[in-house]
PDB file of N, CA and C in Angstrom:
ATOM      1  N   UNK A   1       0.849  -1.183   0.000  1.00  0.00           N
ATOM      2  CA  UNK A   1       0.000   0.000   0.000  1.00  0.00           C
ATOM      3  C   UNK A   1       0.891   1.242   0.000  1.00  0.00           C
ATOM      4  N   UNK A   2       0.800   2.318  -0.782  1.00  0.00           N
ATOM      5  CA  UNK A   2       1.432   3.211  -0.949  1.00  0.00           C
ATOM      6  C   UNK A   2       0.728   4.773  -0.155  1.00  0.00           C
ATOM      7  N   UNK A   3       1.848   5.146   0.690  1.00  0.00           N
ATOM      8  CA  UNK A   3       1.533   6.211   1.582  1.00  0.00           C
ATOM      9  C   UNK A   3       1.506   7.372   1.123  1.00  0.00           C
ATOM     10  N   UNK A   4       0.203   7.628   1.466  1.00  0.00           N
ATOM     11  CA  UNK A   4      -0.447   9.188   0.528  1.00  0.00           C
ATOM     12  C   UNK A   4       0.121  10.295   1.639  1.00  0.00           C
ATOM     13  N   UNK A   5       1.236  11.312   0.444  1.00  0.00           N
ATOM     14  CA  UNK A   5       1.088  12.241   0.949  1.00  0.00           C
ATOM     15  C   UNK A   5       0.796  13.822   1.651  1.00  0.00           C
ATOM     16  N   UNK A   6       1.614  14.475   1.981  1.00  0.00           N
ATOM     17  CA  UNK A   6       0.672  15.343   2.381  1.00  0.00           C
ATOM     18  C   UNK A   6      -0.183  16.267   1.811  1.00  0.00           C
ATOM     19  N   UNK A   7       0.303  16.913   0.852  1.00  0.00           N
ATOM     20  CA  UNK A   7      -0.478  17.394  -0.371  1.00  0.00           C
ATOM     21  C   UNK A   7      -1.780  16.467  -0.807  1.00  0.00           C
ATOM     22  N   UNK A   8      -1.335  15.210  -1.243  1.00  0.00           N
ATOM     23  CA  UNK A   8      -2.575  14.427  -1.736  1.00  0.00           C
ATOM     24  C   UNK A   8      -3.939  14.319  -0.858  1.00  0.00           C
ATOM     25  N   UNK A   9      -3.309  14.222   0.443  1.00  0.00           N
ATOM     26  CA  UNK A   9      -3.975  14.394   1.821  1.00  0.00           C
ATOM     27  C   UNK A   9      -4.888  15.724   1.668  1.00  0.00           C
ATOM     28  N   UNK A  10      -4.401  16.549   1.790  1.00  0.00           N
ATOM     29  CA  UNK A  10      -4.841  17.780   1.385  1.00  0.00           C
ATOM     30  C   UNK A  10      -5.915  18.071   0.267  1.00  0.00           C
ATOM     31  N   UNK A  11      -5.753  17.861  -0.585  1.00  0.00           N
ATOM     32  CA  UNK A  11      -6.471  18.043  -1.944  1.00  0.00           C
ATOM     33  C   UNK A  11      -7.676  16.779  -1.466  1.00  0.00           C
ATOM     34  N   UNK A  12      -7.368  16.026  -0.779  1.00  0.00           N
ATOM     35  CA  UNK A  12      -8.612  15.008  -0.554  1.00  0.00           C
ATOM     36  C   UNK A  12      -9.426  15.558   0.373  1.00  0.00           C
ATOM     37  N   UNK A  13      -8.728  16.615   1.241  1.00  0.00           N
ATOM     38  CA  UNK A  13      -9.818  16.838   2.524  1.00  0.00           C
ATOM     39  C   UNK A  13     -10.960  17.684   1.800  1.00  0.00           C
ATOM     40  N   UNK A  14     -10.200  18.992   0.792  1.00  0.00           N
ATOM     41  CA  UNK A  14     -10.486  20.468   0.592  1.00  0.00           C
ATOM     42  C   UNK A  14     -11.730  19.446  -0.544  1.00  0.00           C
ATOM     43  N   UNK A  15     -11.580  18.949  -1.481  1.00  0.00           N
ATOM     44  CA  UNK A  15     -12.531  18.586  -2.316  1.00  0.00           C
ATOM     45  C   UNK A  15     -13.705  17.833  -1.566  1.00  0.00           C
ATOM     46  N   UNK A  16     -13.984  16.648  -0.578  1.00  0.00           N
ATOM     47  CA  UNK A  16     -14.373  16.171   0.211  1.00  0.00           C
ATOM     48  C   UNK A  16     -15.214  16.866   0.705  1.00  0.00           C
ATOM     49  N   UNK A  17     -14.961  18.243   1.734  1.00  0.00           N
ATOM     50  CA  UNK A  17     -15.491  18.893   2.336  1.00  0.00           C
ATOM     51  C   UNK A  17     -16.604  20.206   1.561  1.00  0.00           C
ATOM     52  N   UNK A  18     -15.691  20.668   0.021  1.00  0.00           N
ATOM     53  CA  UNK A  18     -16.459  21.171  -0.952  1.00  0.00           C
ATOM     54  C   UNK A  18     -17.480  20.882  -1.596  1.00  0.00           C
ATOM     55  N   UNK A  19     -17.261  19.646  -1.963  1.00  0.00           N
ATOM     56  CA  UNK A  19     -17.886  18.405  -2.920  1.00  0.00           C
ATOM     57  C   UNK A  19     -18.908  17.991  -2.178  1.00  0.00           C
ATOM     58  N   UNK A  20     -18.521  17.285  -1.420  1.00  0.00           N
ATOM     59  CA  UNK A  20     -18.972  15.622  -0.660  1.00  0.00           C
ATOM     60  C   UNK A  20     -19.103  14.758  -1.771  1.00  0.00           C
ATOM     61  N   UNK A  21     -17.963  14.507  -2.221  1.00  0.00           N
ATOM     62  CA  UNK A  21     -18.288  13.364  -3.521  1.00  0.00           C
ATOM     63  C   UNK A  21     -18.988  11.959  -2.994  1.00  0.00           C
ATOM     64  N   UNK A  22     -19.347  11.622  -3.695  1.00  0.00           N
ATOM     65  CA  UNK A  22     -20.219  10.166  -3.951  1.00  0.00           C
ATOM     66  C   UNK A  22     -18.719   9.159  -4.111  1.00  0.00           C
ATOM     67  N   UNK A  23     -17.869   9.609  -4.764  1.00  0.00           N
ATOM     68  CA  UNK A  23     -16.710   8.398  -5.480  1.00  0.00           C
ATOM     69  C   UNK A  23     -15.222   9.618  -5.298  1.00  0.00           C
ATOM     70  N   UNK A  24     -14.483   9.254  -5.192  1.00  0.00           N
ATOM     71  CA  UNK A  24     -13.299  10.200  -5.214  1.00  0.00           C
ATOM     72  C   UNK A  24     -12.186   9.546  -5.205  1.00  0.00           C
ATOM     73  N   UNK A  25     -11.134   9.679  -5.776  1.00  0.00           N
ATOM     74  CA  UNK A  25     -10.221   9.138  -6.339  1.00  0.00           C
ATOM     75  C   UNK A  25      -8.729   9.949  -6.806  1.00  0.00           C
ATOM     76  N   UNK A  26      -7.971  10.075  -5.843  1.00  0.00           N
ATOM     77  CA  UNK A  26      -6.464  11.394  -6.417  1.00  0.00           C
ATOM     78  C   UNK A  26      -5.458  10.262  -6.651  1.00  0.00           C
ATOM     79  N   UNK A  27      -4.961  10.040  -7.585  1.00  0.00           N
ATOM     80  CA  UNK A  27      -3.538   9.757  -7.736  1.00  0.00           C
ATOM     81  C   UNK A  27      -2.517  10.046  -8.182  1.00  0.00           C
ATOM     82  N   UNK A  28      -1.334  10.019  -7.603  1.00  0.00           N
ATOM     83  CA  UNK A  28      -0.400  11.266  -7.998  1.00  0.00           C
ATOM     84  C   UNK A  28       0.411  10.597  -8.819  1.00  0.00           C
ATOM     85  N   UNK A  29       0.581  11.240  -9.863  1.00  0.00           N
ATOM     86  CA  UNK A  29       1.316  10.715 -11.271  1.00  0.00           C
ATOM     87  C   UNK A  29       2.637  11.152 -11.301  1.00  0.00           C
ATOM     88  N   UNK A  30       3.429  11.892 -10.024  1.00  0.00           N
ATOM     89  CA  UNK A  30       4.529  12.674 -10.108  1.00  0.00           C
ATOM     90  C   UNK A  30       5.854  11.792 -10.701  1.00  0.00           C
ATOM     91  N   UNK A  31       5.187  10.293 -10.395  1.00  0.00           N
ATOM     92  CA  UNK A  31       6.588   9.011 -10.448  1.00  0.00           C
ATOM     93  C   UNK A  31       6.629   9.446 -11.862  1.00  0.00           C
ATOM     94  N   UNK A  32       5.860   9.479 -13.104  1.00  0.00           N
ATOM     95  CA  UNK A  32       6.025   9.400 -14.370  1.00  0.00           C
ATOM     96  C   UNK A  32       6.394  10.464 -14.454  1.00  0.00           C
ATOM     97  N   UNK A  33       7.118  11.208 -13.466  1.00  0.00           N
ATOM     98  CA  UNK A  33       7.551  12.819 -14.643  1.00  0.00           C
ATOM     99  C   UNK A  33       8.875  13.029 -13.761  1.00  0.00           C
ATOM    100  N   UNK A  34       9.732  13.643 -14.227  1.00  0.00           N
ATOM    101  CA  UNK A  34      11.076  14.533 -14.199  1.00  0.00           C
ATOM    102  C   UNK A  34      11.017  15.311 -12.776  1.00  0.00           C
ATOM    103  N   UNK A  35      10.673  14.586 -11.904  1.00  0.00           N
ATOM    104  CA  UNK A  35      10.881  15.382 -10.980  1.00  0.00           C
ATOM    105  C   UNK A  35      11.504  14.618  -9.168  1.00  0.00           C
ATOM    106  N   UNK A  36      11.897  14.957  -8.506  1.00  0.00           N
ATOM    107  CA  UNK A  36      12.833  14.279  -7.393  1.00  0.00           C
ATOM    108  C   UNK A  36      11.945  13.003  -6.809  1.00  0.00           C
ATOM    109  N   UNK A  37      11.982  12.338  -6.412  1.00  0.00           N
ATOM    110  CA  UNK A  37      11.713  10.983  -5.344  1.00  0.00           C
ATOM    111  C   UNK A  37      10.743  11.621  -4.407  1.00  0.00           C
ATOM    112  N   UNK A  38       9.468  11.073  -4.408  1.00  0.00           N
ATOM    113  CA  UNK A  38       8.520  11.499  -3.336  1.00  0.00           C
ATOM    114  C   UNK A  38       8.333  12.531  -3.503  1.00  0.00           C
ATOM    115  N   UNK A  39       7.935  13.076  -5.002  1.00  0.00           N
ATOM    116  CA  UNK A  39       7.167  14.277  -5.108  1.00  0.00           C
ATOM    117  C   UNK A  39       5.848  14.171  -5.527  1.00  0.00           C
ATOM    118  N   UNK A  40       5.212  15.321  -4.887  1.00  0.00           N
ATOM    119  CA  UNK A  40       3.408  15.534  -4.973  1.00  0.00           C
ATOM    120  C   UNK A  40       3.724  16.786  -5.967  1.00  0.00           C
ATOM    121  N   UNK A  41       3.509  16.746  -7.345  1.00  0.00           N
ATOM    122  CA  UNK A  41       3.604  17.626  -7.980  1.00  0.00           C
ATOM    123  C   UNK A  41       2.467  17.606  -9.186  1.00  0.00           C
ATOM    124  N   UNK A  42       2.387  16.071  -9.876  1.00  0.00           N
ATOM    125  CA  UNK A  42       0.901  15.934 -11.150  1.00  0.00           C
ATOM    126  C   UNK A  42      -0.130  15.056 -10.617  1.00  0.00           C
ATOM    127  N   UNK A  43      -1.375  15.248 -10.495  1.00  0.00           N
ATOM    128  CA  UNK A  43      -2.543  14.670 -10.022  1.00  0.00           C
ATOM    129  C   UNK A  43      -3.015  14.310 -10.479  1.00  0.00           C
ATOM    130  N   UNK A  44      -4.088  13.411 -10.723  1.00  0.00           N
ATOM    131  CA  UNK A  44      -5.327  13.048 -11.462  1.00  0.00           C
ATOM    132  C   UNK A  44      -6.339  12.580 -10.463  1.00  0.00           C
ATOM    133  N   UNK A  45      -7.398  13.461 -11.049  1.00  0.00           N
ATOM    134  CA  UNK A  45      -8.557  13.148  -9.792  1.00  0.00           C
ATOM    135  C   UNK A  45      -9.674  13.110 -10.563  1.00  0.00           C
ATOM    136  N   UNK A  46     -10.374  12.093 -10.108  1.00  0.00           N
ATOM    137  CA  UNK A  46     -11.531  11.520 -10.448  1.00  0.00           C
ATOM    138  C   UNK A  46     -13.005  11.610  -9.396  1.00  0.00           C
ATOM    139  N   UNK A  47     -13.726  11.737  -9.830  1.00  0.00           N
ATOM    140  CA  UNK A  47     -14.868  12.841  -8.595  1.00  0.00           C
ATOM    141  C   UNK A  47     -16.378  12.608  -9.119  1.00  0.00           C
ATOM    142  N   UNK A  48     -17.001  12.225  -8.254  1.00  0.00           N
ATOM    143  CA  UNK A  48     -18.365  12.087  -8.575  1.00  0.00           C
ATOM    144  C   UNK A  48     -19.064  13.259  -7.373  1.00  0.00           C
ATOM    145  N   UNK A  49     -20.089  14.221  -7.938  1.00  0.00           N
ATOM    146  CA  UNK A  49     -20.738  14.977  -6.964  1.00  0.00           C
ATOM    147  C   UNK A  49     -21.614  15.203  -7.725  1.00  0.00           C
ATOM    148  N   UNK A  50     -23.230  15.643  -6.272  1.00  0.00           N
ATOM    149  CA  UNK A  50     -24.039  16.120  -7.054  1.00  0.00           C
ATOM    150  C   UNK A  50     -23.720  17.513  -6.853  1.00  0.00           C
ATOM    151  N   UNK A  51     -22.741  18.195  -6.846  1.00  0.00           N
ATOM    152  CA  UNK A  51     -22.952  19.652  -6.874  1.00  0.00           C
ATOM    153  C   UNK A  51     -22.578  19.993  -8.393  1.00  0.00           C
ATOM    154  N   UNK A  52     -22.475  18.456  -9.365  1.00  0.00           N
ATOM    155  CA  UNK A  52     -21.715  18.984 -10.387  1.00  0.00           C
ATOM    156  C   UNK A  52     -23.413  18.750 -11.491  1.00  0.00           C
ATOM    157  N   UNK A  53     -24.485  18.211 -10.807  1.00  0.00           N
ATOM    158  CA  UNK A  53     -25.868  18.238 -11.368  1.00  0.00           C
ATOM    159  C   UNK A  53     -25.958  19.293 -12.687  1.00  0.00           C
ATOM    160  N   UNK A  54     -25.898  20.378 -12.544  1.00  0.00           N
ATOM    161  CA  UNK A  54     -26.534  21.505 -13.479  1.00  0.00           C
ATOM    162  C   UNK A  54     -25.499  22.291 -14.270  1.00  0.00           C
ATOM    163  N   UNK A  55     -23.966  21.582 -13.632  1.00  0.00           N
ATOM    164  CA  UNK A  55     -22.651  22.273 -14.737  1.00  0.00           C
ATOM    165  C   UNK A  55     -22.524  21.035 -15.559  1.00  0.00           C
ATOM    166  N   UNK A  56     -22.196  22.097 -16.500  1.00  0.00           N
ATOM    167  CA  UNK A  56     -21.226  21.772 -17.567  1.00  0.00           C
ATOM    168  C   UNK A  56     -19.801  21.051 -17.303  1.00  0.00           C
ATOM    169  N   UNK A  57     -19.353  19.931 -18.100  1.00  0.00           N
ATOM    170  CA  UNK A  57     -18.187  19.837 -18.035  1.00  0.00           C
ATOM    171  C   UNK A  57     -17.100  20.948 -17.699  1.00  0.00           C
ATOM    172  N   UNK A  58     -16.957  22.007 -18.226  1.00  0.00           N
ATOM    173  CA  UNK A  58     -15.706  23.014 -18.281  1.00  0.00           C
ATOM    174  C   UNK A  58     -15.984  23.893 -16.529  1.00  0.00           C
ATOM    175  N   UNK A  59     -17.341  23.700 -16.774  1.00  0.00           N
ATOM    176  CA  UNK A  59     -18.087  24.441 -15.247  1.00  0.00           C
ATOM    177  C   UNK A  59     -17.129  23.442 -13.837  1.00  0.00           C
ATOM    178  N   UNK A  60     -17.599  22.051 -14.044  1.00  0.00           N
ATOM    179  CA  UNK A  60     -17.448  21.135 -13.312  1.00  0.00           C
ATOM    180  C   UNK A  60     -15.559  21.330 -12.944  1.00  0.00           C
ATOM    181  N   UNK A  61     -14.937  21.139 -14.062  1.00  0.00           N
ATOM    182  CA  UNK A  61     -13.328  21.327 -13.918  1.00  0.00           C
ATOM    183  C   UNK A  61     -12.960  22.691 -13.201  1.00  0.00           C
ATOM    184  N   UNK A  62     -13.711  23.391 -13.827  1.00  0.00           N
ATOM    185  CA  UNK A  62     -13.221  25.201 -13.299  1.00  0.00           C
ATOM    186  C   UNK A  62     -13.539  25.133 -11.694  1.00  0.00           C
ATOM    187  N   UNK A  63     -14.900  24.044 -11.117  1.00  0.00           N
ATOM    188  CA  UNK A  63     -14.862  24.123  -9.576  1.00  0.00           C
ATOM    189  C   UNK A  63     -13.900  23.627  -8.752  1.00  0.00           C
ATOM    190  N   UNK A  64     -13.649  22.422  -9.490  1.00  0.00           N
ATOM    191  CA  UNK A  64     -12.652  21.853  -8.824  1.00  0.00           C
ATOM    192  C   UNK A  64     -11.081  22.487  -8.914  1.00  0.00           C
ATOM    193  N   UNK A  65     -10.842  23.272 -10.140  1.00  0.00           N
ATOM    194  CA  UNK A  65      -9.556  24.074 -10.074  1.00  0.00           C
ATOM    195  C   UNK A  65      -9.590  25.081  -8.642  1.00  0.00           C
ATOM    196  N   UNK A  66     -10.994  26.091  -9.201  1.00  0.00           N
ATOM    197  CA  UNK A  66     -11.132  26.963  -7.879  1.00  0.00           C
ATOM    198  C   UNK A  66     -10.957  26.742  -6.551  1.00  0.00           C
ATOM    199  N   UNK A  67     -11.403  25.629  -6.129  1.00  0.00           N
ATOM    200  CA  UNK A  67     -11.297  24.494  -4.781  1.00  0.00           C
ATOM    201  C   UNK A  67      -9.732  24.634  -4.797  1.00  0.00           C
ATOM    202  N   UNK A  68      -9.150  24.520  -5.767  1.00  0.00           N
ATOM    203  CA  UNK A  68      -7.698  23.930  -5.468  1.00  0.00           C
ATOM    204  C   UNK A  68      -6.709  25.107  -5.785  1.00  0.00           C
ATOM    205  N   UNK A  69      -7.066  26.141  -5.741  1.00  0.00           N
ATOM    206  CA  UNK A  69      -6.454  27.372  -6.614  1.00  0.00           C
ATOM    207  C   UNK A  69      -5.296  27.868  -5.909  1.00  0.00           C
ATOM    208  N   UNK A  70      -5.229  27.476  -4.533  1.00  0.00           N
ATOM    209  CA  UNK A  70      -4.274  27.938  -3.466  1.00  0.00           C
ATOM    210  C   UNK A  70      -2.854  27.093  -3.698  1.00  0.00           C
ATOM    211  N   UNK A  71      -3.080  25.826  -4.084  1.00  0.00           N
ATOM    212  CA  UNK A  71      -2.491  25.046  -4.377  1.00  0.00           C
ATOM    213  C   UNK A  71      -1.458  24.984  -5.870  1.00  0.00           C
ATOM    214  N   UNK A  72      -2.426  25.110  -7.092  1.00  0.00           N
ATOM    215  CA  UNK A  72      -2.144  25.544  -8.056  1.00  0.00           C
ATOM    216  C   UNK A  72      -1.816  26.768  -8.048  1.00  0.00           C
ATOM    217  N   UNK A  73      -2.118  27.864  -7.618  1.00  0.00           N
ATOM    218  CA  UNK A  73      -1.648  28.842  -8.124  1.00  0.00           C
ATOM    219  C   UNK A  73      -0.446  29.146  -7.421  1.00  0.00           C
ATOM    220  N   UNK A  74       0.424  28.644  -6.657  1.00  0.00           N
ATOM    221  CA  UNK A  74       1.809  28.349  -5.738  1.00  0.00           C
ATOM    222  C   UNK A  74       2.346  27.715  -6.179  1.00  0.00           C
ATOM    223  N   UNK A  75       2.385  26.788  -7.157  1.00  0.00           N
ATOM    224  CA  UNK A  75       3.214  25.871  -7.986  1.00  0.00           C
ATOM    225  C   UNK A  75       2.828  24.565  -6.591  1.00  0.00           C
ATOM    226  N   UNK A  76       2.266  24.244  -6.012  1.00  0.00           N
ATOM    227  CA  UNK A  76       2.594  23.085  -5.185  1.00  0.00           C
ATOM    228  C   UNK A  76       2.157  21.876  -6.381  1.00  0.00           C
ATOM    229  N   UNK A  77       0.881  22.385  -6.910  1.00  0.00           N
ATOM    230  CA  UNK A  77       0.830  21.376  -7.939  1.00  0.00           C
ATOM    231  C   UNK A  77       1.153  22.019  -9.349  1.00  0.00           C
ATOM    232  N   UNK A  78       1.691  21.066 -10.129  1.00  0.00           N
ATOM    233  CA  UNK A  78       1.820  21.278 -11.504  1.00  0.00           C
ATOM    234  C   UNK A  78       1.019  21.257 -12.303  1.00  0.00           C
ATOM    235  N   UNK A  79       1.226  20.012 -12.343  1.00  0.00           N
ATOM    236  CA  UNK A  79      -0.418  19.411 -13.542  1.00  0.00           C
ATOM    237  C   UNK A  79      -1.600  18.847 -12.911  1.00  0.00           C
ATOM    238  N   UNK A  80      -2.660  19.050 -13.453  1.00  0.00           N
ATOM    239  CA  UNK A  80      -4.342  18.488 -12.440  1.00  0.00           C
ATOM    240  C   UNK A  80      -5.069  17.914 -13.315  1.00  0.00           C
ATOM    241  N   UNK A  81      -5.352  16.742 -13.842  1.00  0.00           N
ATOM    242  CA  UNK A  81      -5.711  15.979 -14.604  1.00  0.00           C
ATOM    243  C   UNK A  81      -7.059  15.920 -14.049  1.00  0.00           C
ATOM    244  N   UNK A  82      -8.361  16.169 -14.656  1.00  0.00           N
ATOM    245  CA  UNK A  82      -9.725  16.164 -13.647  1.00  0.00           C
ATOM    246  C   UNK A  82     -10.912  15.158 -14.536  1.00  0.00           C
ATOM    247  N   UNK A  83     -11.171  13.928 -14.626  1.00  0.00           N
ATOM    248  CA  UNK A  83     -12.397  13.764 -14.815  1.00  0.00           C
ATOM    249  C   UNK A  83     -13.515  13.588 -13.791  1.00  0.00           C
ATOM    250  N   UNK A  84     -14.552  13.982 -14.273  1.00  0.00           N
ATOM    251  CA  UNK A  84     -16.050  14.626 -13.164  1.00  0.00           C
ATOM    252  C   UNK A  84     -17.131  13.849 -13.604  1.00  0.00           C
ATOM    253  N   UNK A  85     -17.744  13.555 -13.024  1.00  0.00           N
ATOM    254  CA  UNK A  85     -19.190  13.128 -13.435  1.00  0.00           C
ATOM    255  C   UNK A  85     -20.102  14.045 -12.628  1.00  0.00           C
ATOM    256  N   UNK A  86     -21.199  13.590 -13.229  1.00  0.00           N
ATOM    257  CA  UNK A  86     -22.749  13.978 -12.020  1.00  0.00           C
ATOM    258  C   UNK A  86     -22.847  12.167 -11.590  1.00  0.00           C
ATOM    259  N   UNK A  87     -24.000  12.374 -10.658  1.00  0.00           N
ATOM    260  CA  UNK A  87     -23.852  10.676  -9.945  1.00  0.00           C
ATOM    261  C   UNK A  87     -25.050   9.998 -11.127  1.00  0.00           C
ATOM    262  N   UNK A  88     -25.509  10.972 -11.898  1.00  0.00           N
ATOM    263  CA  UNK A  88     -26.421  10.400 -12.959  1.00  0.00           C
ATOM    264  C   UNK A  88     -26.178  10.141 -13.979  1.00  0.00           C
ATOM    265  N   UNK A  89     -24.429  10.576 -14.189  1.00  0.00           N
ATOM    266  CA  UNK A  89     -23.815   9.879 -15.415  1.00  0.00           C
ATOM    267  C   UNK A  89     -23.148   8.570 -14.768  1.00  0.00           C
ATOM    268  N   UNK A  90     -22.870   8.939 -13.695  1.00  0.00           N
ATOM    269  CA  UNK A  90     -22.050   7.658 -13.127  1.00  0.00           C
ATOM    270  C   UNK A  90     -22.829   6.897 -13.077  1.00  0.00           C
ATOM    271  N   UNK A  91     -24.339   6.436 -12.827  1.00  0.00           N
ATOM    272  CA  UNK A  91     -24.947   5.600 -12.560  1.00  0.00           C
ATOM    273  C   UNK A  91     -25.664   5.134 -14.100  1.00  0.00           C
ATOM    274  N   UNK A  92     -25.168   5.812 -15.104  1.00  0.00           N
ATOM    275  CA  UNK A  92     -25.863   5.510 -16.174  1.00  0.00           C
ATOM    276  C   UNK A  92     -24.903   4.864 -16.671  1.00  0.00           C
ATOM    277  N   UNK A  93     -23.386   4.707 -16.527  1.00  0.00           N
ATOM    278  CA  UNK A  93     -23.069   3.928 -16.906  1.00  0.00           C
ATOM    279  C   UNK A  93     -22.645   3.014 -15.767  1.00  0.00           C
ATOM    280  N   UNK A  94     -22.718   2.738 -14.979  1.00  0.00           N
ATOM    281  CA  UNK A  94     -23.243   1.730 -13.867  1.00  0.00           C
ATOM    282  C   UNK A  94     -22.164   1.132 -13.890  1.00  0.00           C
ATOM    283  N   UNK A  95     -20.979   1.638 -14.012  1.00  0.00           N
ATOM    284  CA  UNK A  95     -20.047   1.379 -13.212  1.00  0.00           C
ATOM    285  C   UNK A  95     -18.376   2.451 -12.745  1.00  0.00           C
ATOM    286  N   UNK A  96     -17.756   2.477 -11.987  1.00  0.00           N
ATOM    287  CA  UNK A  96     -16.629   3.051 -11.161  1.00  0.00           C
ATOM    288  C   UNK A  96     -16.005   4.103 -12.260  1.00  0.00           C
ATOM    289  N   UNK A  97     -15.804   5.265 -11.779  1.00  0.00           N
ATOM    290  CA  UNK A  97     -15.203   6.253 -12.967  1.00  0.00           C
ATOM    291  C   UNK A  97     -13.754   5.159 -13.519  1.00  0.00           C
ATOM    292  N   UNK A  98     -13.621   5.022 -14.565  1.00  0.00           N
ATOM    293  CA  UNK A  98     -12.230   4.430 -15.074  1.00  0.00           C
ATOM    294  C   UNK A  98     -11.755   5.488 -15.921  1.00  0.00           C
ATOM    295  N   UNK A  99     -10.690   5.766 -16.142  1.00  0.00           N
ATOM    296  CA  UNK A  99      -9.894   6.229 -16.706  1.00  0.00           C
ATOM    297  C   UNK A  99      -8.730   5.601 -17.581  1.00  0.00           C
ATOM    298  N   UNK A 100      -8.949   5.003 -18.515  1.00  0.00           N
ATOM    299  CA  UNK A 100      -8.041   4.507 -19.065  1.00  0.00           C
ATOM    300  C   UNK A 100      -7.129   4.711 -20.401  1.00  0.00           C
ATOM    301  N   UNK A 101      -7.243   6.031 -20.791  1.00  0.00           N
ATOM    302  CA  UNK A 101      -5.842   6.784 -21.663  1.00  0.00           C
ATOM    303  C   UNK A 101      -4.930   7.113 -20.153  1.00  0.00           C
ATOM    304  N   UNK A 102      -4.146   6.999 -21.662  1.00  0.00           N
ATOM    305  CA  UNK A 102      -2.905   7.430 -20.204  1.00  0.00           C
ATOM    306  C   UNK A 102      -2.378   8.938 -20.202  1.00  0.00           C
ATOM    307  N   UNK A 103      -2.162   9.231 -19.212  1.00  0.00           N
ATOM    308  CA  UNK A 103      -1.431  10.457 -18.892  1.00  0.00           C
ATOM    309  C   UNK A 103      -0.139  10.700 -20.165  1.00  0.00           C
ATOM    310  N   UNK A 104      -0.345  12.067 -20.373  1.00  0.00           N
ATOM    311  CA  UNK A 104       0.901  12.558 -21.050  1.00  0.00           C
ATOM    312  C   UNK A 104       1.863  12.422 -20.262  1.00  0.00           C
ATOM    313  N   UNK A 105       3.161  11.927 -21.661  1.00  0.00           N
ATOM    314  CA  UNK A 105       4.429  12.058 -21.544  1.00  0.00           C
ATOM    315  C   UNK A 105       5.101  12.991 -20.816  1.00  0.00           C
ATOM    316  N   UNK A 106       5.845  12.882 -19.792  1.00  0.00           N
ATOM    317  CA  UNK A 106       6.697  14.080 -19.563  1.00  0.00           C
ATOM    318  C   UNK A 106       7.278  14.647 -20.482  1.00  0.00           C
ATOM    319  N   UNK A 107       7.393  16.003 -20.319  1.00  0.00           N
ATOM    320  CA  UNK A 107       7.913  17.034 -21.663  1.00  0.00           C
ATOM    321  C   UNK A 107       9.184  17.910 -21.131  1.00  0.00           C
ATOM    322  N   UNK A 108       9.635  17.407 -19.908  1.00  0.00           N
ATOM    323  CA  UNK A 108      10.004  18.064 -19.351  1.00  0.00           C
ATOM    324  C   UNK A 108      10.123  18.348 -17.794  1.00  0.00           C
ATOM    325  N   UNK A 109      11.023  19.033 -16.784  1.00  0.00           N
ATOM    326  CA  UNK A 109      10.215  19.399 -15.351  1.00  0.00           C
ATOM    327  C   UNK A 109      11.356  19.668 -14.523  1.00  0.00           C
ATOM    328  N   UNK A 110      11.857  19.169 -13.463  1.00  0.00           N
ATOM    329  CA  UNK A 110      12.967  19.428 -12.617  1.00  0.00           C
ATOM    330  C   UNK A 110      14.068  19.222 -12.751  1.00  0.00           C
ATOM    331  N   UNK A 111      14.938  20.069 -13.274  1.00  0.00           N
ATOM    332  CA  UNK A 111      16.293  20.239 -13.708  1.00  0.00           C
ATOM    333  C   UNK A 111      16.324  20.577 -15.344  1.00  0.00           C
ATOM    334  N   UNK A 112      15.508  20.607 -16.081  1.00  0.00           N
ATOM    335  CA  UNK A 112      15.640  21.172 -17.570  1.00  0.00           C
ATOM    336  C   UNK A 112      15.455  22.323 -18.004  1.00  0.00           C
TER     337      UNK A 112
END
């Protein structure tokens, strides 16, 4: 089992407490990129809420950026990879958000 840290910790409470997601899901993608050992730097988060009922996709991402803006906008995080549902898409397709493209290539990051 791999120990979540504090940042990830973080970004789980602040969305959690914003949200109250139905499904929630952060994993930090920092291993695949250019950057030191045990860094919290690229995310991908996956999120089911009904507060996301009456937005739009771009609506839905822009809340969850805003939620996290303290974060992002400090460089703590880099990249924020976000797919969202409402719990009425999630349940229409009746089963667990998956995500299965993969994350971009590093292009670059700590020390270039």
């Amino acid at each position: 089992m791999t120990t979540k840290g504090p940042i990830e910790n973080e970004i789980k409470e602040l969305l959690s407490k914003e949200l109250n997601p139905i499904n929630l899901e952060i994993i930090n993608e920092s291993y695949m990129h250019n950057v030191p050992k045990g860094s919290e730097s690229h995310f991908k988060v996956k999120i089911v809420s009904e507060k996301f009922e009456t937005l739009s996709m771009i609506e839905q991402h822009r809340l969850v950026n805003e939620i996290l803006k303290n974060y992002i906008g400090n460089g703590k995080i880099h990249a924020l990879s976000i797919t969202s549902r409402t719990p009425t898409q999630w349940k229409k397709n009746n089963q667990p958000i998956t995500v299965d493209d993969k994350s971009p290539s590093c292009k670059g990051g700590f020390g270039k």
